[in-house]
C-alpha atoms as a PDB file:
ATOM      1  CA  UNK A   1       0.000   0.000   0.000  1.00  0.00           C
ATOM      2  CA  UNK A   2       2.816   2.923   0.948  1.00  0.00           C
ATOM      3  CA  UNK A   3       4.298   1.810  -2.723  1.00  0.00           C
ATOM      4  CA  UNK A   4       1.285   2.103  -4.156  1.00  0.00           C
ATOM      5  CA  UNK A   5       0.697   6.157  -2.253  1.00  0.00           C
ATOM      6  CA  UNK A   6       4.608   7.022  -3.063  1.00  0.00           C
ATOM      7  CA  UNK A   7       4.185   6.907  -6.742  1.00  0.00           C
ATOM      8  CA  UNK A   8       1.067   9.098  -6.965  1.00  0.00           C
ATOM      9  CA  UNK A   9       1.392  12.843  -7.065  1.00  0.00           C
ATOM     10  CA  UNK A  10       0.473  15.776  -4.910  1.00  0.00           C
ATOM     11  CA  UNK A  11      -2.417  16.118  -3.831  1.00  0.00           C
ATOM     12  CA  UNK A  12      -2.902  12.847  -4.112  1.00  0.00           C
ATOM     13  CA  UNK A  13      -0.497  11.629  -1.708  1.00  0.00           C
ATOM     14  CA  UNK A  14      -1.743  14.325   0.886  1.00  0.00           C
ATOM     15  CA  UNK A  15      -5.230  12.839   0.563  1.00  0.00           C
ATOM     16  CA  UNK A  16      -4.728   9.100   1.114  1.00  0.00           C
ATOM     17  CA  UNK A  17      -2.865  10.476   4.437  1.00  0.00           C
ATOM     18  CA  UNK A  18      -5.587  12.342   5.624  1.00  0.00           C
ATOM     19  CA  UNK A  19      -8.130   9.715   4.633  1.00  0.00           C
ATOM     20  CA  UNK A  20      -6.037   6.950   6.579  1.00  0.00           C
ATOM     21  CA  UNK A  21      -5.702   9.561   9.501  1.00  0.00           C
ATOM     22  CA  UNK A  22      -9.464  10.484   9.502  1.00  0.00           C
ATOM     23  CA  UNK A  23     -10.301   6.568   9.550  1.00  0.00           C
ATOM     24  CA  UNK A  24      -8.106   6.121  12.643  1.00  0.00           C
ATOM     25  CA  UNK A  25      -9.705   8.817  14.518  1.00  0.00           C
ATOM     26  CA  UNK A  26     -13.296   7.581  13.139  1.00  0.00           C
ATOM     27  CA  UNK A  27     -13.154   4.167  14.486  1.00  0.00           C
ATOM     28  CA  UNK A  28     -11.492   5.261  17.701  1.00  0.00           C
ATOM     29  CA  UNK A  29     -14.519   7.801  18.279  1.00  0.00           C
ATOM     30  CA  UNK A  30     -16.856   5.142  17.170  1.00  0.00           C
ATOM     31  CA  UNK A  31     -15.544   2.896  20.037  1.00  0.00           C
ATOM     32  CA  UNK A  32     -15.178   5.618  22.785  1.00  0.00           C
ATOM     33  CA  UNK A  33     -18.449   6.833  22.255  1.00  0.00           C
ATOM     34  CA  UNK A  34     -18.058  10.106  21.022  1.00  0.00           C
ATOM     35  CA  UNK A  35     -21.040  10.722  18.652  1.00  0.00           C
ATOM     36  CA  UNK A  36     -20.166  14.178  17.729  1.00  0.00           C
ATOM     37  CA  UNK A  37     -16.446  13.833  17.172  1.00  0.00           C
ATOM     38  CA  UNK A  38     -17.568  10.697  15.107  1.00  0.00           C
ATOM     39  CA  UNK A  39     -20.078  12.494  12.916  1.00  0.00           C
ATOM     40  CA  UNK A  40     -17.300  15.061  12.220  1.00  0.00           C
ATOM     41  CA  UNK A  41     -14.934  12.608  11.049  1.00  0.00           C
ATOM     42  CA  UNK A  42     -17.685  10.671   8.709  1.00  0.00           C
ATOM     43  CA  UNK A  43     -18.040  14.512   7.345  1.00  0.00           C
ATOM     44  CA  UNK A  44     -14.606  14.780   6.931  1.00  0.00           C
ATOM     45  CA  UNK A  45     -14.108  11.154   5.703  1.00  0.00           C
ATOM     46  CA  UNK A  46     -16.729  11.641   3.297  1.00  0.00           C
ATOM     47  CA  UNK A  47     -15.303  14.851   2.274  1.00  0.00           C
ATOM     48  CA  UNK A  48     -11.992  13.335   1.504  1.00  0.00           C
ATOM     49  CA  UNK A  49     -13.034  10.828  -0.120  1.00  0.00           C
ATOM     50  CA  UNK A  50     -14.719  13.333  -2.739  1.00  0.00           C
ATOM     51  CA  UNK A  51     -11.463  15.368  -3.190  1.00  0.00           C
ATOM     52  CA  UNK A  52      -9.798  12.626  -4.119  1.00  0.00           C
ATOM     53  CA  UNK A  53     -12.446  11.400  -6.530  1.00  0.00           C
ATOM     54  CA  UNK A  54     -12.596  14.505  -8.018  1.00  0.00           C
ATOM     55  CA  UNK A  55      -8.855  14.169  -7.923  1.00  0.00           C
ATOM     56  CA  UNK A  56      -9.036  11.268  -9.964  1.00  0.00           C
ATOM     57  CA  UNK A  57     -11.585  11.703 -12.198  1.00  0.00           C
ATOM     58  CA  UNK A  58     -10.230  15.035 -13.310  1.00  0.00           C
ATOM     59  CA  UNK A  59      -6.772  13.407 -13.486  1.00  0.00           C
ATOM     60  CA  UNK A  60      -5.553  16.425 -11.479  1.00  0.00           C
ATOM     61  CA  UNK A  61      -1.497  16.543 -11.724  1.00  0.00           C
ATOM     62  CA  UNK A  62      -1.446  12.891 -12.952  1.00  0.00           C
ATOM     63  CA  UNK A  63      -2.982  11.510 -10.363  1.00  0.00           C
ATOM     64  CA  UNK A  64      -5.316   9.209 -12.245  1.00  0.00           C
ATOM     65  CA  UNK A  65      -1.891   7.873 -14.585  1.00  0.00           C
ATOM     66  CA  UNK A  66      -0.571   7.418 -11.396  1.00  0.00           C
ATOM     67  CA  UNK A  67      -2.617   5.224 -10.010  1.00  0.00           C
ATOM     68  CA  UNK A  68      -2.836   3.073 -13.470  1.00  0.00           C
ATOM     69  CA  UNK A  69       0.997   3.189 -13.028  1.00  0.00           C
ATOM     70  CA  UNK A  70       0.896   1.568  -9.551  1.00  0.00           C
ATOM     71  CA  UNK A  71      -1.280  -0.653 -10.480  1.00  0.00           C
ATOM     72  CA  UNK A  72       1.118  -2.078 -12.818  1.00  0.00           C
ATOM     73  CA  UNK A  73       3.595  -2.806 -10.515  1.00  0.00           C
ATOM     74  CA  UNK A  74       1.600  -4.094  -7.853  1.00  0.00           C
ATOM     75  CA  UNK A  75       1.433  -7.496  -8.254  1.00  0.00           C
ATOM     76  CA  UNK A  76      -0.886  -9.491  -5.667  1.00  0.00           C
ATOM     77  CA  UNK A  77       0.022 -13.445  -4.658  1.00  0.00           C
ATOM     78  CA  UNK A  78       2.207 -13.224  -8.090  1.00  0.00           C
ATOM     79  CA  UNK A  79      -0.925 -11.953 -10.025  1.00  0.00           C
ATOM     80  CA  UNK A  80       0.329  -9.489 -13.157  1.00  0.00           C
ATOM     81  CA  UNK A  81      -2.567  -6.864 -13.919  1.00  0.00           C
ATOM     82  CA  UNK A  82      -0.047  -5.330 -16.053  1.00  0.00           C
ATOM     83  CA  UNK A  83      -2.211  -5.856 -19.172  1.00  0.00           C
ATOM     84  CA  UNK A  84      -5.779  -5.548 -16.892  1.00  0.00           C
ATOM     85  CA  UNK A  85      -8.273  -3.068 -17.647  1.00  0.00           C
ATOM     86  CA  UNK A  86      -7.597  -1.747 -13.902  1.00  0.00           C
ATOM     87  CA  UNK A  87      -4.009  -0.604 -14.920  1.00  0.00           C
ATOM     88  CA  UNK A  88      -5.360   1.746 -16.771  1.00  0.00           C
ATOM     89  CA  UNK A  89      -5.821   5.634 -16.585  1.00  0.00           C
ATOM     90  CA  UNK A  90      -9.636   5.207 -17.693  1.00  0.00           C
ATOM     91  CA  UNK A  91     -10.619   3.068 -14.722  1.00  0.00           C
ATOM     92  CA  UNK A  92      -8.694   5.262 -12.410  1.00  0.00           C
ATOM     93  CA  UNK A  93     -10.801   7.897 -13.468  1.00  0.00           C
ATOM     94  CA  UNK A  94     -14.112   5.564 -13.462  1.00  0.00           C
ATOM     95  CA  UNK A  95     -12.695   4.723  -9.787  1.00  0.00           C
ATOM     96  CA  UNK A  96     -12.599   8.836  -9.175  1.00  0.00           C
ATOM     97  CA  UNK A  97     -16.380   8.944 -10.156  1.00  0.00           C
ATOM     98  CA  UNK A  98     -17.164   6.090  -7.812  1.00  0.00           C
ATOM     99  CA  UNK A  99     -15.286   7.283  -4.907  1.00  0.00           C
ATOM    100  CA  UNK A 100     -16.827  11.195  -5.874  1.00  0.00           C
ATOM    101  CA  UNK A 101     -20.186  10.114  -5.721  1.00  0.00           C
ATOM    102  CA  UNK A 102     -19.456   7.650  -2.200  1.00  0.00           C
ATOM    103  CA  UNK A 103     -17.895  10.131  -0.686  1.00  0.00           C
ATOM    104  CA  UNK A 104     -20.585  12.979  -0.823  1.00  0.00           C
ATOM    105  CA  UNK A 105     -22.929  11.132  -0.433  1.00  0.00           C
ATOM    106  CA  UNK A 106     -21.570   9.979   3.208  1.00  0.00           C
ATOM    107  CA  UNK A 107     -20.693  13.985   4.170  1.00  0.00           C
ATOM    108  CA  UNK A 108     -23.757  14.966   3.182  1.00  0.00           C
ATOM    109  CA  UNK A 109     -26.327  12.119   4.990  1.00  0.00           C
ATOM    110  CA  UNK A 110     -23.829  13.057   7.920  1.00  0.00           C
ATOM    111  CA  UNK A 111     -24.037  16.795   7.586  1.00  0.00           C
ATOM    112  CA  UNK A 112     -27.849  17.046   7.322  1.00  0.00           C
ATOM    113  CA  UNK A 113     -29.107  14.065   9.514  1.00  0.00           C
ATOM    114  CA  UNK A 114     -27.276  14.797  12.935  1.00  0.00           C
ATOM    115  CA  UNK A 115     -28.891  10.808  14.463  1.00  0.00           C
ATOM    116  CA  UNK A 116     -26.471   8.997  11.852  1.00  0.00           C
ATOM    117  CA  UNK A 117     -24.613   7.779  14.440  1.00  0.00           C
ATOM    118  CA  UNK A 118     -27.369   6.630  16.413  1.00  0.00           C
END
């Protein structure tokens, strides 16, 4: 995974910290109780989760040939999706969509319905 976030560009890179930072402090509010501070951080998970999308699908600074790049070189239990339709740039962008549309919709049913961690 940290090969996979050192070959994508800025902002990219930025947002897959924050996202893995924002999860952290999710589930650790989810556990302690903490309905407010969790509701934030679905907001801001959410919200993250859009940037990047947009990030993606608007291939902003590369990102989304970045990600069809790491793809490449990943290679799972041996597995070569070198030649895979998910290595490249076009599903990285279709992934951007995906993970635009995911992501705003969890900020906003967060942002206007203050029981969704009820």
């Amino acid at each position: 995974m940290f090969s996979f976030i050192s070959k994508l560009p800025q902002p990219s890179k930025t947002l897959y910290l924050l996202i893995v930072l924002s999860f952290i402090g999710f589930f650790a509010s989810f556990f302690l109780g903490s309905r407010d501070v969790t509701r934030t951080l679905l907001i801001v998970l959410g919200t993250l989760f859009a940037l990047l999308g947009i990030s993606a699908a608007l291939n902003v600074n590369r990102t989304a040939e970045g990600m069809a790049e790491s793809i490449k070189d990943y290679r799972p239990m041996g597995v070569d999706y070198s030649k895979s339709f998910l290595a490249t740039p076009l599903y990285a962008r279709l992934f951007g969509v995906g993970a635009f549309l995911v992501g705003s919709t969890f900020a906003v049913t967060a942002l206007l319905n203050p029981d969704v961690m009820r």
